[in-house]
Protein backbone atom coordinates (compact mmCIF):
# COMPACT_ATOMS: atom_id res chain seq x y z
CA UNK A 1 37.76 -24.22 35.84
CA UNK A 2 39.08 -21.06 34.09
CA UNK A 3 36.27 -17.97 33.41
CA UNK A 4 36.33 -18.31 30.05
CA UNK A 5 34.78 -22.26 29.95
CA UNK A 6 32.33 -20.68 32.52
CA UNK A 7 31.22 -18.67 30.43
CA UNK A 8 30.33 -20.66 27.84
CA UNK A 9 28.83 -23.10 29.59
CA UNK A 10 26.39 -20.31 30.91
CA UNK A 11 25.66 -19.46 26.83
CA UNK A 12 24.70 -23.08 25.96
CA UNK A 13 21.61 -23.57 27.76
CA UNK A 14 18.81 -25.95 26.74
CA UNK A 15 16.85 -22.87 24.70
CA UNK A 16 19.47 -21.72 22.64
CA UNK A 17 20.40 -25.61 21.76
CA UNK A 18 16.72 -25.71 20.69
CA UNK A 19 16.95 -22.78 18.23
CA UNK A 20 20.21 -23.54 16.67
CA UNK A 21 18.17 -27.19 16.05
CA UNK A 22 15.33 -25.93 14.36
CA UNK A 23 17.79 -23.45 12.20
CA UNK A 24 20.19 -26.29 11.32
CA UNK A 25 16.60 -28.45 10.15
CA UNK A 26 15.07 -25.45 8.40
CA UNK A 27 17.95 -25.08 6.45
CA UNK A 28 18.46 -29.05 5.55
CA UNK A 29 15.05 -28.52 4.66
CA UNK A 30 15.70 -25.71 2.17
CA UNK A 31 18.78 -27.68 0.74
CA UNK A 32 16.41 -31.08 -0.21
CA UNK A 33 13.46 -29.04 -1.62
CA UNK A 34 15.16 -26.06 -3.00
CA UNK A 35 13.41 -26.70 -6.49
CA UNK A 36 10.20 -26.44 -4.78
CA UNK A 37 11.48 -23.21 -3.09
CA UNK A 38 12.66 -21.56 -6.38
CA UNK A 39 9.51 -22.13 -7.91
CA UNK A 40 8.05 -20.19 -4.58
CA UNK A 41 9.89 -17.57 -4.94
CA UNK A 42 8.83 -15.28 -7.86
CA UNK A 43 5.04 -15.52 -5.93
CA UNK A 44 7.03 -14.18 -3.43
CA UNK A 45 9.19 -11.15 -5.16
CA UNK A 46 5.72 -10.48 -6.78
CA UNK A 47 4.07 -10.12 -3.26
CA UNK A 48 7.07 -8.25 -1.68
CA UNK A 49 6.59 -5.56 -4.98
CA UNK A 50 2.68 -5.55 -5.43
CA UNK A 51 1.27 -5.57 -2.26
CA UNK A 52 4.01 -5.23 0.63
CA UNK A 53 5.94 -2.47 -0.46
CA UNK A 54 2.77 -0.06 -2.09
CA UNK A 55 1.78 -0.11 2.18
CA UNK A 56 4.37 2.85 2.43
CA UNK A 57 2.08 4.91 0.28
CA UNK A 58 -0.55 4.99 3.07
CA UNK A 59 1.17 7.30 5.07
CA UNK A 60 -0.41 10.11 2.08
CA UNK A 61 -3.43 9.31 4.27
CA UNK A 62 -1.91 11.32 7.30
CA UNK A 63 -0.61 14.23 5.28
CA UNK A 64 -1.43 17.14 3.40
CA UNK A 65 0.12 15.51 0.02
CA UNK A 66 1.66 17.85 -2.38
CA UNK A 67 3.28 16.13 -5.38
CA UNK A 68 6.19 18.51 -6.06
CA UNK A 69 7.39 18.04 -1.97
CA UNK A 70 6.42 14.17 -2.13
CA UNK A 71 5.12 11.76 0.46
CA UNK A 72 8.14 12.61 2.90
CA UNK A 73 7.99 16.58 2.11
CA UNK A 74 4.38 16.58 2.89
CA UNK A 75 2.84 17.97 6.34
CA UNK A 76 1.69 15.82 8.67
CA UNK A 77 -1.90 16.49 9.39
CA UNK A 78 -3.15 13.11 11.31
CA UNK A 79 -6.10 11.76 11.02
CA UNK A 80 -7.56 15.77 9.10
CA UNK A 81 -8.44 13.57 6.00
CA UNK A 82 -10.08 10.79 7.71
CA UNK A 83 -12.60 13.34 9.46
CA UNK A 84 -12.89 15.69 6.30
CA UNK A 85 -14.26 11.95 4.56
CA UNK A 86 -16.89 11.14 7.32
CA UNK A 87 -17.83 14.43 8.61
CA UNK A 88 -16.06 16.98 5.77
CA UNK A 89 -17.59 18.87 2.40
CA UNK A 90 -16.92 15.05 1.12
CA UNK A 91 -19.05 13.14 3.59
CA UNK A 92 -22.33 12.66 1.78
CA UNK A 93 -20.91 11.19 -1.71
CA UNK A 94 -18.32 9.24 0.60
CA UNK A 95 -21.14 7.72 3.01
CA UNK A 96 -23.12 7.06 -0.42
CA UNK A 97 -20.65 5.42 -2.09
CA UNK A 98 -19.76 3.33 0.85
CA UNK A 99 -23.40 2.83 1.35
CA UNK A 100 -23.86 1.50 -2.28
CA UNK A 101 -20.41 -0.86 -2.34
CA UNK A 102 -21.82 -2.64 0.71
CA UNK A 103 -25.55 -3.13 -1.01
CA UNK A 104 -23.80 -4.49 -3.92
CA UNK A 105 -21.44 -6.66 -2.40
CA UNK A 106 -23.98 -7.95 -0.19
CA UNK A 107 -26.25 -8.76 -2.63
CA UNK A 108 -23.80 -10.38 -4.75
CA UNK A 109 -22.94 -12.58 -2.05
CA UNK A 110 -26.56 -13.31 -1.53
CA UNK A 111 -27.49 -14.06 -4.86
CA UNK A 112 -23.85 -14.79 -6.44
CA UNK A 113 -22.20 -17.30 -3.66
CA UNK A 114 -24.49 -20.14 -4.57
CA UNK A 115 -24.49 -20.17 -8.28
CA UNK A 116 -21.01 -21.61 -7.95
CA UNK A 117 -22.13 -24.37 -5.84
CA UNK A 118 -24.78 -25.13 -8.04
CA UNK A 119 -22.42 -25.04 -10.94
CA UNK A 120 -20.19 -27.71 -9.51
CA UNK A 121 -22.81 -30.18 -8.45
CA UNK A 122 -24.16 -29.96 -12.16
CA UNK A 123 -20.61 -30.51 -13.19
CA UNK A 124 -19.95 -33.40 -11.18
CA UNK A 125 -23.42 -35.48 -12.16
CA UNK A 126 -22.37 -35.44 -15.52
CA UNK A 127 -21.63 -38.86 -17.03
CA UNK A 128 -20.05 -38.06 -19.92
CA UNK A 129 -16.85 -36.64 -19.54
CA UNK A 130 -16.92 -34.82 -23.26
CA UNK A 131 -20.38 -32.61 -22.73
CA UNK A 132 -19.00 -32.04 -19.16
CA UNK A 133 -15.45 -30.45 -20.26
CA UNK A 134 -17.21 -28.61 -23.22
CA UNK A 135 -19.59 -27.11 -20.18
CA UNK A 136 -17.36 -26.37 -18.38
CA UNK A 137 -14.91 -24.31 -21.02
CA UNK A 138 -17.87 -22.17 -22.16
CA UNK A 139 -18.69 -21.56 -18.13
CA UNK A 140 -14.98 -20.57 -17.26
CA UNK A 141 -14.29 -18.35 -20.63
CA UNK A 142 -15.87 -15.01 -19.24
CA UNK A 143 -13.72 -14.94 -16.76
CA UNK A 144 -10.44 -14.87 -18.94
CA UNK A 145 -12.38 -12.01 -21.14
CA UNK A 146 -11.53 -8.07 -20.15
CA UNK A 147 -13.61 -6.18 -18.79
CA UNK A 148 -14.02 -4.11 -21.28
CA UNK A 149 -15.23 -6.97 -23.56
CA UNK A 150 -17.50 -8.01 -20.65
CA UNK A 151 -18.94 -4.58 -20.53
CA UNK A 152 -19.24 -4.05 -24.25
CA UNK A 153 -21.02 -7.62 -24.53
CA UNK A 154 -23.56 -6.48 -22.14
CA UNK A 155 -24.36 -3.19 -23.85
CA UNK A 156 -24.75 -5.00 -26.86
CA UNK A 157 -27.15 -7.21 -25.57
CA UNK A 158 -29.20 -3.74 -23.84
CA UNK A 159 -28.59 -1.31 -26.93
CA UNK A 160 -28.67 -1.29 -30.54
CA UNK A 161 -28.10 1.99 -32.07
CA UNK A 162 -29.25 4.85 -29.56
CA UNK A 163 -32.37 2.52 -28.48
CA UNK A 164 -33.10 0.00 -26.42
CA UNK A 165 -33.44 -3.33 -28.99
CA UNK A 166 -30.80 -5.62 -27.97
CA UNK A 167 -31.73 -9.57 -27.10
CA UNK A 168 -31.48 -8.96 -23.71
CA UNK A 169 -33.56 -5.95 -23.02
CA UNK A 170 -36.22 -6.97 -25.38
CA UNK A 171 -36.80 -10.60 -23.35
CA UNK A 172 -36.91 -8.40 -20.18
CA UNK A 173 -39.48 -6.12 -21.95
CA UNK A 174 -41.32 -9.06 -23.30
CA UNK A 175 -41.31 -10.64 -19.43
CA UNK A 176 -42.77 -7.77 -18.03
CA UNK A 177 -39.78 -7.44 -15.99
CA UNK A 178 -39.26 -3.78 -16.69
CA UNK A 179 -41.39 -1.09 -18.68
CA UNK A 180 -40.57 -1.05 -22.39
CA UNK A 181 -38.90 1.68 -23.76
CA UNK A 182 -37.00 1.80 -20.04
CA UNK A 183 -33.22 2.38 -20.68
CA UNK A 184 -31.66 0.00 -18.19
CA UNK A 185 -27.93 1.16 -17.69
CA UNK A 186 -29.54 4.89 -17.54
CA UNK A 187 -31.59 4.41 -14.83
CA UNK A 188 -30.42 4.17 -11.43
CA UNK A 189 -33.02 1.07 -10.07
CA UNK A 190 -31.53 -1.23 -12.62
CA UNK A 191 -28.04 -0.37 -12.18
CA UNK A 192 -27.32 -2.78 -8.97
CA UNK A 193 -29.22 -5.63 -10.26
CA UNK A 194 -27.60 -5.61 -13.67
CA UNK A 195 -24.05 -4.74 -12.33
CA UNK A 196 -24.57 -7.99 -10.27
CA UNK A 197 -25.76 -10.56 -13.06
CA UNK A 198 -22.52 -9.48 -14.98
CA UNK A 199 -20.61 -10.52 -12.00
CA UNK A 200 -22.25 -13.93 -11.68
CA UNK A 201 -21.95 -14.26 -15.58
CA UNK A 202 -18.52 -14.07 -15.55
CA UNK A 203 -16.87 -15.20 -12.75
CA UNK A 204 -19.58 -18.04 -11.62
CA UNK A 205 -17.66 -20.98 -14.20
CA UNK A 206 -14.39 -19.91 -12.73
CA UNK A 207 -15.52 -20.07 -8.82
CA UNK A 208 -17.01 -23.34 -9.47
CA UNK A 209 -13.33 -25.22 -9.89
CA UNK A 210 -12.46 -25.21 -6.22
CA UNK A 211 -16.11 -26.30 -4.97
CA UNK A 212 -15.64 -29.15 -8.23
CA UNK A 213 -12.22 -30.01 -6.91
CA UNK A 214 -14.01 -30.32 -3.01
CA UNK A 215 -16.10 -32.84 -4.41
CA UNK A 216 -14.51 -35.04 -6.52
CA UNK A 217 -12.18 -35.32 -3.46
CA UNK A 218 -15.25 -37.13 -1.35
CA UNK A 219 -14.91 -40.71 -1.26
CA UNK A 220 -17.09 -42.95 -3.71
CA UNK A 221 -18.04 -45.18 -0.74
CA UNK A 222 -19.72 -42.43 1.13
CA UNK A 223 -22.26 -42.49 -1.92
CA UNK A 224 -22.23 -46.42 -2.05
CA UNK A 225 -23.31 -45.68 1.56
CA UNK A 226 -26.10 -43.81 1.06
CA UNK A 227 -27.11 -45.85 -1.93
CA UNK A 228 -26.95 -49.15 -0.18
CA UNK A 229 -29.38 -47.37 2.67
CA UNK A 230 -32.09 -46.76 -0.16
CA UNK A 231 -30.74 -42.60 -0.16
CA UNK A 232 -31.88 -41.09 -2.92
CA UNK A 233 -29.72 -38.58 -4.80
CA UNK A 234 -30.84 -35.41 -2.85
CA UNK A 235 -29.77 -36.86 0.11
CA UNK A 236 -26.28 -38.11 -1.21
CA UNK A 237 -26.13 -34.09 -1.73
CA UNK A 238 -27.76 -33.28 1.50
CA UNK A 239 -25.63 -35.97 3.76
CA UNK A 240 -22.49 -37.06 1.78
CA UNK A 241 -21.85 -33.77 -0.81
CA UNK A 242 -22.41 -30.77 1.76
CA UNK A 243 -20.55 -32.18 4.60
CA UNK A 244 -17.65 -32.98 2.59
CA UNK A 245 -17.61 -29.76 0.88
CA UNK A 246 -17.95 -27.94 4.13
CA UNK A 247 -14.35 -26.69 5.16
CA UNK A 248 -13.74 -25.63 1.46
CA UNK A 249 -17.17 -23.68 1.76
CA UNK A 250 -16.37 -21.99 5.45
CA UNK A 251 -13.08 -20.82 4.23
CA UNK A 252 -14.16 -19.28 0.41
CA UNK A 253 -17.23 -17.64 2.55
CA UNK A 254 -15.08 -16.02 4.83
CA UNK A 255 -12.83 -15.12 1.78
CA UNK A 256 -15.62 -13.71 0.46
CA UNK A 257 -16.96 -11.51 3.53
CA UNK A 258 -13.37 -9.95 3.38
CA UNK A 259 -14.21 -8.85 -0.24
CA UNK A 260 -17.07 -7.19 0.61
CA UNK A 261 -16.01 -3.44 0.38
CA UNK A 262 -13.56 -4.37 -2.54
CA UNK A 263 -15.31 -3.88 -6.11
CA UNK A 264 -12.91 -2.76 -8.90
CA UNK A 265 -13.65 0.48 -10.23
CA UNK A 266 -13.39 -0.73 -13.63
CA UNK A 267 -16.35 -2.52 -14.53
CA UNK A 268 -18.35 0.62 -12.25
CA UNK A 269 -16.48 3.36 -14.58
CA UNK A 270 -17.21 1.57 -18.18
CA UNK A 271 -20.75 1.37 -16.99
CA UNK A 272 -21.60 4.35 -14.77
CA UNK A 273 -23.23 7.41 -15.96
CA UNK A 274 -24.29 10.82 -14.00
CA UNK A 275 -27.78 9.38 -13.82
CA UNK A 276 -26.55 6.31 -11.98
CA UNK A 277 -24.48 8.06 -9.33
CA UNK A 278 -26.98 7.47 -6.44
CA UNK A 279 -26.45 3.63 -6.91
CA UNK A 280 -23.44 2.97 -8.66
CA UNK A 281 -20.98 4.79 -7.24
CA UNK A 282 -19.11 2.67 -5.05
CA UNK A 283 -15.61 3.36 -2.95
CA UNK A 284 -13.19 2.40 -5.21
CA UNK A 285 -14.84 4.79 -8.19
CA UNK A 286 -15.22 7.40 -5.45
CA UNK A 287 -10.90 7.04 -4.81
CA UNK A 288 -10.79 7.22 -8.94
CA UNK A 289 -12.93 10.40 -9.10
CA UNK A 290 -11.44 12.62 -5.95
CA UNK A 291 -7.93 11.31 -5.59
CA UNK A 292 -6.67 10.70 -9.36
CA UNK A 293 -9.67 12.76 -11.41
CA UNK A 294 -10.22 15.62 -8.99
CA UNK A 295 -6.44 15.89 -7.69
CA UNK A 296 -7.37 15.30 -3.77
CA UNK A 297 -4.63 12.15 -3.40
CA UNK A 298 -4.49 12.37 0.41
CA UNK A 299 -8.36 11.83 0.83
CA UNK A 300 -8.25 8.74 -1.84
CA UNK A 301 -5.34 7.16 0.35
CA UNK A 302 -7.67 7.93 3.30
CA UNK A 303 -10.97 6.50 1.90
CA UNK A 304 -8.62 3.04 0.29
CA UNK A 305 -7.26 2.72 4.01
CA UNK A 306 -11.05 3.21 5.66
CA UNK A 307 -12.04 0.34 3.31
CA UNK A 308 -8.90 -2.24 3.91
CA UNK A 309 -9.57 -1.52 7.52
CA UNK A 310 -13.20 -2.52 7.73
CA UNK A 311 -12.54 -5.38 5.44
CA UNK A 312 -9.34 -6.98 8.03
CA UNK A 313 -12.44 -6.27 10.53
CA UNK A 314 -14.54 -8.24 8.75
CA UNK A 315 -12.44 -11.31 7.79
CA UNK A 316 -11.35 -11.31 11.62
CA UNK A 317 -15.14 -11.18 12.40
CA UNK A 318 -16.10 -14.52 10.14
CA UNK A 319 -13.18 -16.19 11.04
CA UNK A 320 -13.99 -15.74 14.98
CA UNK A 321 -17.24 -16.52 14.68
CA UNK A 322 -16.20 -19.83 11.89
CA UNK A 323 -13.79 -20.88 14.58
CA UNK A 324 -16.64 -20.66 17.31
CA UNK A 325 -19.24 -22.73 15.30
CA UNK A 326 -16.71 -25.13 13.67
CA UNK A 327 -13.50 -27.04 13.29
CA UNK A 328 -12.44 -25.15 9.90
CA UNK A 329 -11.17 -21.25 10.28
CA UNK A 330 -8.73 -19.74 8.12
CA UNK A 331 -6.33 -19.34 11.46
């Protein structure tokens, strides 16, 4: 036997036979759903673009960032920002603002993951299909509305003129819920609590398709079930609803705990005033104010990449502990 057919005998082995399988069936794969593939593949350009390749910006996080040298022609200077934001002349709007995004986010989960829920078993009792679609339409519209129109709406419904006479504000007076004469948006208490029913208002319809879709996906005979065992509705929800809704609700919570830390600036900015600073000033408004308004770029990349991190920590975190507790985890 000559030294060449040696040798290739020693470069087919059983391994290498196994990868040029699963190549050759990837790409026969590729070749029969191609169409499906094409249709993949501006998500995937748009990915590659929007979120992938905007990652080499973080290295203005470990330098001392001068626009005319760029983000190559910049000093290296480690982890300088980092400390200047937690320890620095920045520290105590940086530690308020983070303070404040995590109150807010954690109250809207509190108070804004459930309305959702609600929304979709309300939605999926309806008999009529007509009242239920028009319901439906008027509960998803927000969401498709700017934020700017969301934000003018609501100070519309607070102010009229320079005083406070719109709907809203006068109900709340009328309630008792908050002195009259009190200017809501001006005054730092009310800030949080108003910031947050926006949210829900607009975004609550919307959320409520994939916890619909969870449910109409339960089988009818689960209810005939529970029917045919003298179950009255509440327990159709408590024993048929819930448990079938239950991976879609693990994996949207843990969704949502990765969120926590990330409220746009936009809605904070239209809304914010200097006497709401203590409570609505939140991280990404802070990155808006010092890095773009105030000209400090390297501490706003620090301060975006101190909030992704502790938001990958906290997605890894619910997803450990949803994989300990239960069959459904995101991976």
């Amino acid at each position: 036997m000559s030294e060449k057919s040696v040798s290739l005998k020693k470069d087919i082995t059983p391994s290498k036979i196994k990868s040029d399988y699963k190549v050759i069936n990837y790409l026969r794969e590729i070749k029969v759903d191609w169409r499906l593939y094409l249709l993949l593949l501006p998500m995937v350009v748009w990915y590659l673009l929007w979120m992938y390749k905007p990652m080499a910006g973080l290295l203005i996080a470990f330098k001392n960032y001068q626009p005319n040298l760029g983000v190559m022609g910049s000093d290296w200077v480690g982890f300088t920002n980092f400390k200047t934001l937690i320890s620095g002349p920045f520290s105590a709007t940086f530690w308020r603002a983070f303070r404040s995004t995590f109150l807010i986010s954690l109250y809207g989960l509190i108070f804004g993951f459930p309305i959702p829920i609600i929304l979709a078993l309300f939605f999926s009792e309806m008999g009529n299909k007509v009242v239920r679609n028009v319901a439906q339409t008027f509960t998803y519209l927000p969401h498709f509305l700017s934020e700017v129109t969301i934000t003018g709406l609501m100070l519309t419904l607070m102010y009229h003129g320079e005083v406070n006479t719109g709907v809203l504000a006068n109900l709340l007076y009328q309630l008792n819920i908050v002195p009259e004469g009190t200017k809501l948006f001006q005054t730092a208490s009310y800030f949080r609590p108003l910031f947050i029913i926006t949210g829900i208002w607009k975004e609550s319809g919307y959320n409520s398709i994939v916890y619909f879709a969870a449910i109409m996906g339960i089988s009818p005979v689960l209810y005939e079930a529970v029917k045919v065992s003298g179950g009255n509705k509440l327990q159709e929800i408590r024993y048929v609803t819930f448990p079938g809704m239950a991976p879609t609700l693990i994996i949207m919570i843990i969704l949502r705990i990765g969120r926590m830390l990330s409220i746009g600036y936009e809605r904070i900015i239209l809304l914010y005033n200097e006497n709401t600073y203590e409570t609505a000033d939140v991280l990404s408004s802070f990155v808006f104010r010092v890095g773009l308004e105030g000209g400090y770029s390297a501490l706003g990349a620090a301060a975006g990449m101190f909030n992704a991190l502790i938001g990958f920590a906290l997605v890894m975190g619910a997803n450990f502990i949803s994989r300990q507790v239960s069959e459904t985890s995101l991976w």
